[in-house]
Protein backbone atom coordinates (compact mmCIF):
# COMPACT_ATOMS: atom_id res chain seq x y z
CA UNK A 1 11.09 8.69 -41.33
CA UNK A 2 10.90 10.08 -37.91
CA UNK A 3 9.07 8.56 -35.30
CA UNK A 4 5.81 10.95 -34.72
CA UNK A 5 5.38 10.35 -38.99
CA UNK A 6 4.82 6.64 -38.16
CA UNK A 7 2.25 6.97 -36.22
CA UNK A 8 0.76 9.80 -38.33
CA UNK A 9 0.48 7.43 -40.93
CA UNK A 10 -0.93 4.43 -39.03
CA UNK A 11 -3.70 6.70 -38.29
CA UNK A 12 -4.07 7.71 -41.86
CA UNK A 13 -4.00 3.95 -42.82
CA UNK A 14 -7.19 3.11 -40.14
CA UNK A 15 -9.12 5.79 -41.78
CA UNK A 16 -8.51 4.96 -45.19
CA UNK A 17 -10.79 6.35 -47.70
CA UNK A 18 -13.63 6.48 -45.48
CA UNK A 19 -14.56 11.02 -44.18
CA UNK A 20 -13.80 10.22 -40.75
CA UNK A 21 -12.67 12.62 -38.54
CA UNK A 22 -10.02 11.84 -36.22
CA UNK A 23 -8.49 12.22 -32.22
CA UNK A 24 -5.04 11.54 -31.05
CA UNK A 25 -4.55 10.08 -27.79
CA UNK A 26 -1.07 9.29 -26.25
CA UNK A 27 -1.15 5.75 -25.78
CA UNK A 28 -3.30 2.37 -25.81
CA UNK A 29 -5.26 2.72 -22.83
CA UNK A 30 -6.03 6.19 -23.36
CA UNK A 31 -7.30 4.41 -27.11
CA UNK A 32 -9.37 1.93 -25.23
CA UNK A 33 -11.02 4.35 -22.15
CA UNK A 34 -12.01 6.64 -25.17
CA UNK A 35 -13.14 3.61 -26.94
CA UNK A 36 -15.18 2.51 -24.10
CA UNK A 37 -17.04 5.41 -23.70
CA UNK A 38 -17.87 5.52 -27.20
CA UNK A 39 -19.04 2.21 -27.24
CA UNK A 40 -21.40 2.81 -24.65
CA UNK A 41 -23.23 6.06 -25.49
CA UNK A 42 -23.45 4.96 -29.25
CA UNK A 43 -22.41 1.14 -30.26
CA UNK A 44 -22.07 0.53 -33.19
CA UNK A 45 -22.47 3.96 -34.77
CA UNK A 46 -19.89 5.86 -33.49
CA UNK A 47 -17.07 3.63 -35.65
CA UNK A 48 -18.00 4.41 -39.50
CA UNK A 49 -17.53 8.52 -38.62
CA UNK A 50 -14.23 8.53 -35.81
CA UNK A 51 -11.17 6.99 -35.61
CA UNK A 52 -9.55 7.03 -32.32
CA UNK A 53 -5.47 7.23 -33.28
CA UNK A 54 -2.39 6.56 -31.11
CA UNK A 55 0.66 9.20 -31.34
CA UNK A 56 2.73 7.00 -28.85
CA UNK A 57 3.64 10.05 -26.25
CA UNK A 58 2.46 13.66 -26.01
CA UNK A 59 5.19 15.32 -28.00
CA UNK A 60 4.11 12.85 -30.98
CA UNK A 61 0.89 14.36 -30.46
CA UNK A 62 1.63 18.04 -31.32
CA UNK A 63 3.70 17.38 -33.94
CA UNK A 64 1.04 15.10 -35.42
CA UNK A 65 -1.24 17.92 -35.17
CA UNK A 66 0.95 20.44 -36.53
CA UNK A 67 1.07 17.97 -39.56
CA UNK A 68 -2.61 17.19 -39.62
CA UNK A 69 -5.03 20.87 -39.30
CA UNK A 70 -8.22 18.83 -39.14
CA UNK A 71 -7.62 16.56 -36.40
CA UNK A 72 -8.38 17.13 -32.59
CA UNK A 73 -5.91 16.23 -29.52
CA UNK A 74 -6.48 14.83 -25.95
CA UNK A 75 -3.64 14.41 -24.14
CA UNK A 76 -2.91 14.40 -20.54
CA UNK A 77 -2.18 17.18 -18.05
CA UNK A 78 0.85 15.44 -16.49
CA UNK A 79 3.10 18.04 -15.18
CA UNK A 80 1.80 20.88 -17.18
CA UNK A 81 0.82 23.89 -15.60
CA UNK A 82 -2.39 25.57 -16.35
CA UNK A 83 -0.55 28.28 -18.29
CA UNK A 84 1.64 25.46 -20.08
CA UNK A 85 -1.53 24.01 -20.98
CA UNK A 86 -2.58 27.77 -21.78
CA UNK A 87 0.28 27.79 -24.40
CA UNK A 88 -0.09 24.43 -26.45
CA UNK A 89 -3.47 24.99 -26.75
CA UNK A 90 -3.28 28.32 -27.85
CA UNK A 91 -0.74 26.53 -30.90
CA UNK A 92 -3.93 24.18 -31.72
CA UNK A 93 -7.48 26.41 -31.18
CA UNK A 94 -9.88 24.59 -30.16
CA UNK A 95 -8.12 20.94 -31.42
CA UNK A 96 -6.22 20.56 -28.25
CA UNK A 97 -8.17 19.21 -25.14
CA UNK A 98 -6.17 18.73 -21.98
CA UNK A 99 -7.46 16.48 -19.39
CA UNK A 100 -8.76 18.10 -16.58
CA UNK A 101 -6.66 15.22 -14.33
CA UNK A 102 -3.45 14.18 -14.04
CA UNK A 103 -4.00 11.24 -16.56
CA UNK A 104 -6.66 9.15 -17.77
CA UNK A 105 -5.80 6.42 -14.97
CA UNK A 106 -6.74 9.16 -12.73
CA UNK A 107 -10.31 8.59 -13.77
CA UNK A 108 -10.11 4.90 -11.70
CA UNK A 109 -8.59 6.36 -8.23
CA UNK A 110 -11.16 7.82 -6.62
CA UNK A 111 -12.59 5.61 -4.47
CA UNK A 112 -16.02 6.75 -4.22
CA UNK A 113 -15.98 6.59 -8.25
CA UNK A 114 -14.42 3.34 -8.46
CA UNK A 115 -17.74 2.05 -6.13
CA UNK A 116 -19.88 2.91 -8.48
CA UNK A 117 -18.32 1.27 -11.04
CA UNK A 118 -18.72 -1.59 -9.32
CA UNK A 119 -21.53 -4.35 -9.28
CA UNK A 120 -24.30 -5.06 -6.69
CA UNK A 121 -22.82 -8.12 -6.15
CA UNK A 122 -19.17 -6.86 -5.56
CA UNK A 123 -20.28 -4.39 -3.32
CA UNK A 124 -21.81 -6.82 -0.85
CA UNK A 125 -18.30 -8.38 -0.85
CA UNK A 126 -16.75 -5.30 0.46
CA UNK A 127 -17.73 -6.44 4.54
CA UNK A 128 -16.29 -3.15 5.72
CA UNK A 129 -18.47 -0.84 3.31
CA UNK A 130 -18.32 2.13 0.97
CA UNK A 131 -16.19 3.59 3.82
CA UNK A 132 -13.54 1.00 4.58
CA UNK A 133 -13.72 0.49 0.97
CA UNK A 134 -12.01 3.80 0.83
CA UNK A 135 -9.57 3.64 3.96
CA UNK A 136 -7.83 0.29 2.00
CA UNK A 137 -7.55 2.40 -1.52
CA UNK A 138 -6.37 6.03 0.19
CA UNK A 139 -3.72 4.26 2.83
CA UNK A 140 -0.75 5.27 1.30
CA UNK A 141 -1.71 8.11 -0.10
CA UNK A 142 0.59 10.35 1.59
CA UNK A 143 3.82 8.52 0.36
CA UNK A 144 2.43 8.73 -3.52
CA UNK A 145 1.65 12.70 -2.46
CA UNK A 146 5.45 12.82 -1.83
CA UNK A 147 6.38 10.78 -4.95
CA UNK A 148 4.09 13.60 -6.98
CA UNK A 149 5.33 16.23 -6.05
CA UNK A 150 8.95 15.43 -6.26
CA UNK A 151 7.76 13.90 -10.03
CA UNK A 152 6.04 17.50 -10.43
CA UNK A 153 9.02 19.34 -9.38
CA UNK A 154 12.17 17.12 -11.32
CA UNK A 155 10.22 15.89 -14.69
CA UNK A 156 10.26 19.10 -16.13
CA UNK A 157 13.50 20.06 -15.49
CA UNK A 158 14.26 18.29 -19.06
CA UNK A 159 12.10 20.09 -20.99
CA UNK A 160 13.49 22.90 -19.50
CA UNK A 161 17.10 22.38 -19.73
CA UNK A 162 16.50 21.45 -23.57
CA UNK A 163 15.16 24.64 -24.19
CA UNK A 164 18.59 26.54 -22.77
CA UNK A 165 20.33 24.41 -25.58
CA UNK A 166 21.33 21.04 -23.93
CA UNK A 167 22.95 19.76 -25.03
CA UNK A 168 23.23 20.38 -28.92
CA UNK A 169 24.50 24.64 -28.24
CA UNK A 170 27.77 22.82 -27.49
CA UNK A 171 28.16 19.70 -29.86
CA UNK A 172 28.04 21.93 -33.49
CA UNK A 173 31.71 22.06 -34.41
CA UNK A 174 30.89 25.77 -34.57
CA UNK A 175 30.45 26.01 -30.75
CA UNK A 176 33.67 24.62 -30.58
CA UNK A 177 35.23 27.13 -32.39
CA UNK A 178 33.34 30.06 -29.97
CA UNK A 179 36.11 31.61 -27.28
CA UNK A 180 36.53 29.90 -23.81
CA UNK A 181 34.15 32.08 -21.92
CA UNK A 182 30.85 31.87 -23.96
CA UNK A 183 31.25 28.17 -23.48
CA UNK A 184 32.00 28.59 -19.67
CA UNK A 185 28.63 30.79 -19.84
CA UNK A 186 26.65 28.18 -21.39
CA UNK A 187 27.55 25.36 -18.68
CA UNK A 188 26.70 28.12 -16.52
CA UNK A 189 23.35 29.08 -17.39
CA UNK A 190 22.87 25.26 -17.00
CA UNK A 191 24.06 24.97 -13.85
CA UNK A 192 22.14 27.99 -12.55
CA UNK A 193 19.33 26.16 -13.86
CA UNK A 194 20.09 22.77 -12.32
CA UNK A 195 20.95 24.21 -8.74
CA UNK A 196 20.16 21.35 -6.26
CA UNK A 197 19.03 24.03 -3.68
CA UNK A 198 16.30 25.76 -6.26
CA UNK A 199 14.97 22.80 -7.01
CA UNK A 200 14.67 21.58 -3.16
CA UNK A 201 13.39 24.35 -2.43
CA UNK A 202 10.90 24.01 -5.67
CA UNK A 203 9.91 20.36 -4.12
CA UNK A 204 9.27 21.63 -1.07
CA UNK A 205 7.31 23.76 -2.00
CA UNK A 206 5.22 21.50 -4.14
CA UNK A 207 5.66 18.83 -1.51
CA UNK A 208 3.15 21.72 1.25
CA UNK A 209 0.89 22.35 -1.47
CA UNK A 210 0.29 18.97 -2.38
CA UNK A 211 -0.25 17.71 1.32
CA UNK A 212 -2.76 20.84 1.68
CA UNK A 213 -4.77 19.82 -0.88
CA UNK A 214 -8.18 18.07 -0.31
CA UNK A 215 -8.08 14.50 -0.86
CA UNK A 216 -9.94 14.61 -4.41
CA UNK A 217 -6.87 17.33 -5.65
CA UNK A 218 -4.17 14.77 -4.18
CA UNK A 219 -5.50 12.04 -6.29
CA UNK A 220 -6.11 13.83 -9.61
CA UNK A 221 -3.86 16.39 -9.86
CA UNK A 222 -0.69 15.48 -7.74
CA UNK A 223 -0.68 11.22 -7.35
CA UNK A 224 0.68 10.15 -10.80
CA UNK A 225 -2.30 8.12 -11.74
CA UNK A 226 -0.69 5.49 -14.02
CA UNK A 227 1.86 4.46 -10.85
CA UNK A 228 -0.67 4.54 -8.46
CA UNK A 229 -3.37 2.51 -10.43
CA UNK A 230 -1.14 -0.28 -11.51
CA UNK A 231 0.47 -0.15 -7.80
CA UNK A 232 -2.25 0.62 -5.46
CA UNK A 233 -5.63 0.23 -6.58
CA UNK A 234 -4.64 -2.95 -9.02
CA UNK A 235 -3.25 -4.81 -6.19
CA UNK A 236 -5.22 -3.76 -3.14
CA UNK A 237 -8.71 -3.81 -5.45
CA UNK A 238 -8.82 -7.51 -5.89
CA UNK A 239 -8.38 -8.40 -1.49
CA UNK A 240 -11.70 -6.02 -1.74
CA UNK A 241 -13.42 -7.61 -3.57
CA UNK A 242 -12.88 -11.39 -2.63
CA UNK A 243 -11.70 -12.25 -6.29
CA UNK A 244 -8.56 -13.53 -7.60
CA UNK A 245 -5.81 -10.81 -8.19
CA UNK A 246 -5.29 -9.78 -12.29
CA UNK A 247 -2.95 -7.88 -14.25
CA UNK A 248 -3.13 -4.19 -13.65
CA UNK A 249 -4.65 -4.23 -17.57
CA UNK A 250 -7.23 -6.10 -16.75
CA UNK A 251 -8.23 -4.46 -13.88
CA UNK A 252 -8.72 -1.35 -15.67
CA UNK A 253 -10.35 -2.71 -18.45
CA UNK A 254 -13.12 -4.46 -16.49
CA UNK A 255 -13.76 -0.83 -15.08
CA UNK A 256 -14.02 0.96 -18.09
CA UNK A 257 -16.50 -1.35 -19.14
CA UNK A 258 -18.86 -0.49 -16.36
CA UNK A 259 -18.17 3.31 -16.03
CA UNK A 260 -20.29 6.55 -17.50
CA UNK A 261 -18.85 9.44 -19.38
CA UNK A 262 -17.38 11.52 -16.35
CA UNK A 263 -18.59 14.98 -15.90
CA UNK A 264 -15.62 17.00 -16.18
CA UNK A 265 -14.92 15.72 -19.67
CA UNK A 266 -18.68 16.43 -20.93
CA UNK A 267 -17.12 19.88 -21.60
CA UNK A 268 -14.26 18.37 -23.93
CA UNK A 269 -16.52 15.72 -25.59
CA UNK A 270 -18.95 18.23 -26.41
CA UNK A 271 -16.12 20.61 -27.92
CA UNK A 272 -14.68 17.87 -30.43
CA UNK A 273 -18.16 16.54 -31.00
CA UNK A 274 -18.19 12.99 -30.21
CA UNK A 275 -21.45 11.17 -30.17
């Protein structure tokens, strides 16, 4: 059984016998901020008609929906450019729903989001205000623009050497039997692909775009939200706030509890129907 099937049928398993319809998210917290909103708009009646499944990673996810032509997708952008995007979603009409953010820990880095998540009482803690609130959270935001964009520029590079045959176009023992020089022309069409300079160049040039970018673009489309959550805002939020610090976990389950359905996934809920 290969992995994605697992999970397929873990799924199947939670919805049992009951007609429920179904949306596969990548991981547990994705689960639980979907969850949360649910809860909150309609508790206690969303649960007899959805079932929120876990595919474990986003390739799990299309192949789950490959298998399964009735249930919807939400996954996150990650690295994806708007015309990959474009392209798995044109496999799944209307089942596949991208975020419109890096990740769904990108929904808990904007500071002037994360203060209204927060209670009356824990703002007053926050002596230096809504603004200094914000100075603490953004300080090293320019060393996590760096780490984005060189994570934009060298995570894809796998995908995209896999798809020039790396490294199985060399391992059948019928490759072995081609002459010398179409293997010599595979490893070269890898190495053109892998040349350090092109892909300097490449993080460069994400590296300018990415600084240009307003503040609200460098936290949800560039910053890789899960790092910078569990490494920024998890450890700086608690000094904030006077309180003892927590696991990163915790921290963002607290704030999903006290958060509203953001507006630039009203589009998305409204598409797959949830309550």
């Amino acid at each position: 059984m290969s992995g994605w099937t697992k999970f397929r049928d873990t799924i199947r398993a939670e919805v049992g016998a009951l007609p429920r319809r179904v949306v596969v998210v990548e991981g547990m917290n994705d689960k639980a901020f979907i969850e949360s909103l649910l809860t909150q708009r309609a508790p206690g009646a969303w649960e007899p008609n959805w079932v929120i499944g876990v595919a474990g990673k986003k390739g799990h996810l299309l192949d789950i929906l490959e298998d399964q032509p009735n249930w919807f997708g939400l996954t996150d952008r990650d690295e994806w450019t708007a015309a990959d995007a474009a392209a798995q979603q044109a496999r799944f009409p209307n089942r596949l729903f991208v975020l419109p953010r890096y990740c769904m820990e990108s929904y808990f880095t904007v500071a002037n989001e994360l203060w209204t998540m927060l209670g009356a009482s824990q703002q007053a803690n926050v002596a230096a205000g809504p603004q200094g609130f914000e100075a603490a959270l953004i300080a090293n935001v320019p060393q996590w623009v760096r780490h984005g964009a060189l994570w934009h520029t060298v995570n894809p590079l796998w995908a995209g050497i896999r798809a020039l045959g790396f490294k199985e176009a060399l391992l059948e023992f019928a490759a072995a039997q081609q002459g010398d020089a179409l293997i010599e022309a595979k490893l070269n069409q890898w190495h053109t692909y892998l040349d350090p300079h092109t892909i300097m160049a490449s993080f460069q040039t994400n590296l300018a775009t990415a600084t240009a970018a307003p503040l609200f673009d460098k936290l949800t489309q560039w910053i890789h939200g899960k790092y910078f959550f569990r490494e920024t805002i998890a450890t700086v939020l608690p000094g904030l706030l006077g309180v003892p610090a927590q696991s990163a976990d915790k921290t963002l389950a607290d704030l999903q509890k006290r958060m509203t359905l953001p507006a630039d996934l009203q589009s998305i809920w409204n598409a797959i129907g949830l309550p």
